[in-house]
Each structure stands twice: as structure tokens, then as C-alpha cells.
C-alpha atoms as a PDB file:
ATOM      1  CA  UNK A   1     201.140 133.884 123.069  1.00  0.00           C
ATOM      2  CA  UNK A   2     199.701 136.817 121.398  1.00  0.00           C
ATOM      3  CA  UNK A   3     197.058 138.164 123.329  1.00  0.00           C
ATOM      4  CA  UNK A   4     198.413 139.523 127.092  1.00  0.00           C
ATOM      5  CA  UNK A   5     196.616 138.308 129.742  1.00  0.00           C
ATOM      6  CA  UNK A   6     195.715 140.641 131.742  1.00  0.00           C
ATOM      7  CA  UNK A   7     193.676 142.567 128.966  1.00  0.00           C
ATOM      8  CA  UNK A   8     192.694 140.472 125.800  1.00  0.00           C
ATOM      9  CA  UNK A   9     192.711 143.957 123.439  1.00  0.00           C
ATOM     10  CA  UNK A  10     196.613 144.268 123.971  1.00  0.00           C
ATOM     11  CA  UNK A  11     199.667 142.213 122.326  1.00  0.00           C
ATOM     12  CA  UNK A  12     201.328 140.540 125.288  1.00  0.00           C
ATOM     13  CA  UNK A  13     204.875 141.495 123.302  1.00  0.00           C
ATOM     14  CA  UNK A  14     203.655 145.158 123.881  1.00  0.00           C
ATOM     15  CA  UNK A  15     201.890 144.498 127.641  1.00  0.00           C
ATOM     16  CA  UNK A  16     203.374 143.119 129.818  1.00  0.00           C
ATOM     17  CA  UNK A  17     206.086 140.455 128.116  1.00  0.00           C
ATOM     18  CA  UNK A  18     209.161 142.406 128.601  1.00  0.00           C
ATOM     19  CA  UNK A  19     208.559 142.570 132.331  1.00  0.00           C
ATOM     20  CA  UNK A  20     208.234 139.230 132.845  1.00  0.00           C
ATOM     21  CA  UNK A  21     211.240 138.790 130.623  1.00  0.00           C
ATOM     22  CA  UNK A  22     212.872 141.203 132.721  1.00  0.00           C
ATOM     23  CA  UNK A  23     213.653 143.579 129.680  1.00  0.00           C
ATOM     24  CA  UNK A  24     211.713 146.663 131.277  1.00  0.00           C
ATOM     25  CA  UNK A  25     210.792 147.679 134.863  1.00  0.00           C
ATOM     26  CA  UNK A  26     207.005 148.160 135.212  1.00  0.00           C
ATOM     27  CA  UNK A  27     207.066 152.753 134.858  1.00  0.00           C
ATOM     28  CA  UNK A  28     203.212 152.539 137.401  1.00  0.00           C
ATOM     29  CA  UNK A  29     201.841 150.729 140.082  1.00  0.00           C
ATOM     30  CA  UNK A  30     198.849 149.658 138.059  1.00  0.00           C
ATOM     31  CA  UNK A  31     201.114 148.316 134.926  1.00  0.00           C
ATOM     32  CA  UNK A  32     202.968 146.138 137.674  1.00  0.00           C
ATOM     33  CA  UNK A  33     199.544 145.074 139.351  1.00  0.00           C
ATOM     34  CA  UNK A  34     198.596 143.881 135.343  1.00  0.00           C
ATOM     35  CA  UNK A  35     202.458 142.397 135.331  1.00  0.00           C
ATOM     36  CA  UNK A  36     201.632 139.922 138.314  1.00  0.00           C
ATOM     37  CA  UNK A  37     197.979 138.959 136.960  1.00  0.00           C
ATOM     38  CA  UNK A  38     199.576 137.388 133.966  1.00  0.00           C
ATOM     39  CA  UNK A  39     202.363 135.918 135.348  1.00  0.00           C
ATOM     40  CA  UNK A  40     199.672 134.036 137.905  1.00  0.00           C
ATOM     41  CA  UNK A  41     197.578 133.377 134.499  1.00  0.00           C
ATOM     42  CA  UNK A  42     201.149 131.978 133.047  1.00  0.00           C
ATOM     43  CA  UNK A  43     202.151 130.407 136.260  1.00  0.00           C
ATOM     44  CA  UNK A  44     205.461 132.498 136.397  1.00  0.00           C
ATOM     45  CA  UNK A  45     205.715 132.454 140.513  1.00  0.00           C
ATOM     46  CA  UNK A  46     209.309 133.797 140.120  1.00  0.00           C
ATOM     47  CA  UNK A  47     208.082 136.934 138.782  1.00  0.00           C
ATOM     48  CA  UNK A  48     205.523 137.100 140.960  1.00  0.00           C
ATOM     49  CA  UNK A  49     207.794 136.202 144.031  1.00  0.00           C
ATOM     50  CA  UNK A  50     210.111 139.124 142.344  1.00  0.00           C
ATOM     51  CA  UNK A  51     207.508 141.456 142.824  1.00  0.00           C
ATOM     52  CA  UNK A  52     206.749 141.374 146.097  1.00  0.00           C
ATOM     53  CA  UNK A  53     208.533 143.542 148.489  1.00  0.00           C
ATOM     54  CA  UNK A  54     210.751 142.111 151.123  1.00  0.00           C
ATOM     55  CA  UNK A  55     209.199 143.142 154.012  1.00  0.00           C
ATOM     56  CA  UNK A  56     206.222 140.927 152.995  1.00  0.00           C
ATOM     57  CA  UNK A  57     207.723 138.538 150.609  1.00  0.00           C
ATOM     58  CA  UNK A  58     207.029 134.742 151.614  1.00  0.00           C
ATOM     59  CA  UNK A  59     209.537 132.627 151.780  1.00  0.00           C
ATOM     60  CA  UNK A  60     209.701 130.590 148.382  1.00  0.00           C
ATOM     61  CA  UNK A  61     208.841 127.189 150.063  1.00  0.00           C
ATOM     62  CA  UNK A  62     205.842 129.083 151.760  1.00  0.00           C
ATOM     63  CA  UNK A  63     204.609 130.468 148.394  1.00  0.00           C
ATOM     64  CA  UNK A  64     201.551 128.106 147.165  1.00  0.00           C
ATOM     65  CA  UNK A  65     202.544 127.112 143.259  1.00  0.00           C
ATOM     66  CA  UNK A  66     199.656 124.840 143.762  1.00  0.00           C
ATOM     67  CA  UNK A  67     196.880 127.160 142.593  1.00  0.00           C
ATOM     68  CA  UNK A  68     193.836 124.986 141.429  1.00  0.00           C
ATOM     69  CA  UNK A  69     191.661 127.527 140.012  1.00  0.00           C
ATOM     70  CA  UNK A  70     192.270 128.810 135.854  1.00  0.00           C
ATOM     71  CA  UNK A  71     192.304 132.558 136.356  1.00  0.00           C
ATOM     72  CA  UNK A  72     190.244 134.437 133.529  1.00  0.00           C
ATOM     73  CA  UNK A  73     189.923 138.052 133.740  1.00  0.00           C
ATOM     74  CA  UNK A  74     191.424 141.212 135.307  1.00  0.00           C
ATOM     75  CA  UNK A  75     189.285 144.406 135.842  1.00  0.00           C
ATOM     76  CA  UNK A  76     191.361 147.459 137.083  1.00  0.00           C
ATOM     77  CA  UNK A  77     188.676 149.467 139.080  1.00  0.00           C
ATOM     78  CA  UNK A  78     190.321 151.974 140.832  1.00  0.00           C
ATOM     79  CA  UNK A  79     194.102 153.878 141.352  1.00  0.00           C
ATOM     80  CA  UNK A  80     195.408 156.396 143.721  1.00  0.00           C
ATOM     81  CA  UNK A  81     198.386 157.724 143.349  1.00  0.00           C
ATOM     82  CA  UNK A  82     201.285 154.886 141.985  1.00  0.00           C
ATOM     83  CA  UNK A  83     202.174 156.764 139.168  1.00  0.00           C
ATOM     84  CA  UNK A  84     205.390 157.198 137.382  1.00  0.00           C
ATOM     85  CA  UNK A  85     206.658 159.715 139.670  1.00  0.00           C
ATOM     86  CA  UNK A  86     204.978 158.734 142.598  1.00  0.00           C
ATOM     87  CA  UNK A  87     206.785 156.500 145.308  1.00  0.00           C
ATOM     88  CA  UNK A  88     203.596 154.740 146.999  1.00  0.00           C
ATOM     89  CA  UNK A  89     200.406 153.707 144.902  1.00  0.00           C
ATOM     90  CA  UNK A  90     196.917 151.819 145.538  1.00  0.00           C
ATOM     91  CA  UNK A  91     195.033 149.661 142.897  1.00  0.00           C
ATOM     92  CA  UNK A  92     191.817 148.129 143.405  1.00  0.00           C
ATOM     93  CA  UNK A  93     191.158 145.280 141.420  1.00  0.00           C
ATOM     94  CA  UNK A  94     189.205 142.349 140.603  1.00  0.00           C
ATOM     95  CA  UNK A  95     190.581 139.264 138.918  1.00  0.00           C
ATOM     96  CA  UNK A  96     188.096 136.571 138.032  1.00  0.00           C
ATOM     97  CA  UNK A  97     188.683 132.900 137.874  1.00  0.00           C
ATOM     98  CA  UNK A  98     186.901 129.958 137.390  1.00  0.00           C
ATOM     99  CA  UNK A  99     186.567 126.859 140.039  1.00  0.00           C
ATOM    100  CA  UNK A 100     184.127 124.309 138.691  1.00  0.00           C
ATOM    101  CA  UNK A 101     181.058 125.788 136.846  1.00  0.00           C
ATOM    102  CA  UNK A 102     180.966 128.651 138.909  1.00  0.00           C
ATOM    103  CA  UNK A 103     183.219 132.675 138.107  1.00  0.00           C
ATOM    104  CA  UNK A 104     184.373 134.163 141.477  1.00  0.00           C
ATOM    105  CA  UNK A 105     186.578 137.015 141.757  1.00  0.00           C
ATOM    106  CA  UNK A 106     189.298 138.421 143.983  1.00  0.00           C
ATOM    107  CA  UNK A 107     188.698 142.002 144.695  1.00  0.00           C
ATOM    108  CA  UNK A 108     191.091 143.738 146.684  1.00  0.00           C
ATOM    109  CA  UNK A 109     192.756 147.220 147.173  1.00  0.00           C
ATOM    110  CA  UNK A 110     196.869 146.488 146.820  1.00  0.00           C
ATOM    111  CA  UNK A 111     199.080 148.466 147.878  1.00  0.00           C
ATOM    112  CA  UNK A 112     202.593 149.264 146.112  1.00  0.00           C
ATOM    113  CA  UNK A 113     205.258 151.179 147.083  1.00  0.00           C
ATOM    114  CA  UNK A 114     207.908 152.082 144.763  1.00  0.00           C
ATOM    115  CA  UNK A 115     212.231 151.586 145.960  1.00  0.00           C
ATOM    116  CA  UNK A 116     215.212 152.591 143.866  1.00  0.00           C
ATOM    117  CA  UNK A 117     213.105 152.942 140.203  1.00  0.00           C
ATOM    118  CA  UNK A 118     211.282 149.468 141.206  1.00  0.00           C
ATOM    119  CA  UNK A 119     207.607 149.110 142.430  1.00  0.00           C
ATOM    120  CA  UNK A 120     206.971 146.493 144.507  1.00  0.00           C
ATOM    121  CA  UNK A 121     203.519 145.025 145.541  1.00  0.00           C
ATOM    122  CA  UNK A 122     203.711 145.523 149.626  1.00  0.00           C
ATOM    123  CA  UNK A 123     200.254 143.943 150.844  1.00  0.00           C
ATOM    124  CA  UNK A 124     196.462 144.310 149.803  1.00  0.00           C
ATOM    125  CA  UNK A 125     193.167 144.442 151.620  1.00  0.00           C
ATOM    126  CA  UNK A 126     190.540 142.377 150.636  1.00  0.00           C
ATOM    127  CA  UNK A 127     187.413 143.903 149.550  1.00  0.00           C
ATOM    128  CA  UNK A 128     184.407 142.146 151.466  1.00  0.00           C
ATOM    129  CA  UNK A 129     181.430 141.029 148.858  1.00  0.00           C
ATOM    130  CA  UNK A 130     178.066 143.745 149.583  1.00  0.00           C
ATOM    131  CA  UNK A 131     174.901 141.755 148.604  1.00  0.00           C
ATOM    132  CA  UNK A 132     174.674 137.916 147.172  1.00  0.00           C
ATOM    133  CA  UNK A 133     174.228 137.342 143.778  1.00  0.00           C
ATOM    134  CA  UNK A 134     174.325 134.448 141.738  1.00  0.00           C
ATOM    135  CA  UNK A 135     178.201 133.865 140.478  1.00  0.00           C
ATOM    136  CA  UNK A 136     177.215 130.613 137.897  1.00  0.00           C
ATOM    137  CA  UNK A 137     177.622 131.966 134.134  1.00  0.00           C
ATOM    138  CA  UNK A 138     175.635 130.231 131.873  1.00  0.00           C
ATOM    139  CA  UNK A 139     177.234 128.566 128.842  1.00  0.00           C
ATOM    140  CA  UNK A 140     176.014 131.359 125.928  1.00  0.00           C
ATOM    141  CA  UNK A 141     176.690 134.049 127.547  1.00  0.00           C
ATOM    142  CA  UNK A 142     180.305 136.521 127.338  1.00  0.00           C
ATOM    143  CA  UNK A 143     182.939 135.529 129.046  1.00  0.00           C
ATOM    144  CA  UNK A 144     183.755 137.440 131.819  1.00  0.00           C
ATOM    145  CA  UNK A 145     187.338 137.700 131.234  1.00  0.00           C
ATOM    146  CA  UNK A 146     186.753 140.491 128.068  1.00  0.00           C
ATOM    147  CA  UNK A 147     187.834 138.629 124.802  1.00  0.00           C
ATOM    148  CA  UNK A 148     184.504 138.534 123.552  1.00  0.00           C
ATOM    149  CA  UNK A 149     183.790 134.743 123.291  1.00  0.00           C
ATOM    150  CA  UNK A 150     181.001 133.064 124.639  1.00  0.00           C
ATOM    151  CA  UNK A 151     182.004 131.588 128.295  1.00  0.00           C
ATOM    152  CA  UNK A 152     181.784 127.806 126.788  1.00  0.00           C
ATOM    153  CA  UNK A 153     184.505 128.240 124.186  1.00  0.00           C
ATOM    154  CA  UNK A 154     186.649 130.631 126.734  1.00  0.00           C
ATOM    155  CA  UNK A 155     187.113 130.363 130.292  1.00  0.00           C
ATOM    156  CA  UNK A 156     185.153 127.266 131.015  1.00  0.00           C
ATOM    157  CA  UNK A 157     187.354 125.256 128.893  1.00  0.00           C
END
């Protein structure tokens, strides 16, 4: 894999590869947030268990490895604090995926907390949709994901 998932304009080898590798520690709250995105896009659930912090870390029998939908895009909207001398951090995020035709997104505000040189995602509120709006993408148009293709020869594969 060349291209990191969690943002198509980055080298996964220089993103976030040698976390999930385990070769570097995420240094921010947000470059961990990225860290889990692709290791859900690359089904790497260890990682992902890894990541979350104990008090809130499901058991690995509970933890659904079952996920149906083909994620497809990460937008990092917001951050407070979570930096790499901060000990608590907040991202807000939305990370698209496709089920069926139609692009709907997860956008929460996670929260991370950092222990011993290690952040850890604690827990996240979900962000409640304002108005309805159409989510179906038509076939020509860009991807919502970022790599610049047209939504028929990216995501809706």
C-alpha cells in the first residue's frame, strides 16, 4: 500500500504505517485518531483494540470485526488541546463510508487522553445530523474520500 488511508496525499510508510507496525507511538491525539481510521480501513482490530484505553476498552470477544460497510474517507474538523505535550485532547471528525449506493458518515467529537508517553482513545460523542440532505453520490462525481477519482472508479467499487 502506498497511499495512507486516512489522507490519500500522504505515503502510508510516512503516515501512519509505523504505528500500526508498532515502530512509533502516535506524538498527538489527532495523528492517533488518523492511526485508528486506517487500521478500521485495513481491518487491523488489534491496533485498534490497542488503542483504546482500559477503562473503556471492550472485551475482544465483544469487539464487532464484522463491520459490513467499506470505509472511504476521513475529514479531521476540529482539535482542542491533544497535542504533543498535552495529556488530554478532543478531535472531531467525520469518517465516510459507503453502505450500498448511498455515502454516510460518522461524525463524532473523541476524546483522548494521553498515559505514560501513550494516547489512548477514551470515548467519543456522537455528533447528531442538523438538517436532511440527500447522502446518494452520483456516479461522475468526486469521491468523497479526497483522492480525486470520480466516485465510480473509487469508493463505490
Amino acid at each position: 500500500m502506498t497511499v495512507c488511508p486516512c489522507n490519500p496525499q500522504s505515503k502510508f510508510d510516512e503516515c501512519c504505517g509505523p504505528y500500526l507496525a508498532g515502530d512509533q507511538l502516535p506524538p498527538t491525539a489527532e495523528a492517533l485518531m488518523r492511526s485508528r481510521y486506517s487500521a478500521y480501513v485495513l481491518e487491523d482490530y488489534p491496533y485498534v483494540l490497542k488503542t483504546c484505553h482500559e477503562s473503556t476498552r471492550p472485551a475482544k470477544e465483544e469487539f464487532d470485526e464484522g463491520c459490513a460497510v467499506k470505509w472511504c474517507g476521513l475529514e479531521i474538523r476540529a482539535t482542542e488541546a491533544g497535542g504533543a505535550d498535552d495529556d488530554e485532547g478532543k478531535v472531531e471528525f467525520v469518517a465516510s463510508y459507503r453502505a450500498g449506493d448511498a455515502i454516510l458518515g460518522l461524525h463524532e467529537k473523541a476524546e483522548f487522553v494521553k498515559e505514560e508517553g501513550r494516547w489512548f482513545y477514551v470515548d467519543g460523542e456522537i455528533v447528531k445530523p442538523g438538517q436532511a440532505s440527500s447522502d446518494k453520490i452520483g456516479r461522475n462525481e468526486p469521491c468523497p474520500c479526497g483522492s480525486g477519482k470520480k466516485f465510480k472508479k473509487c469508493c463505490r467499487r
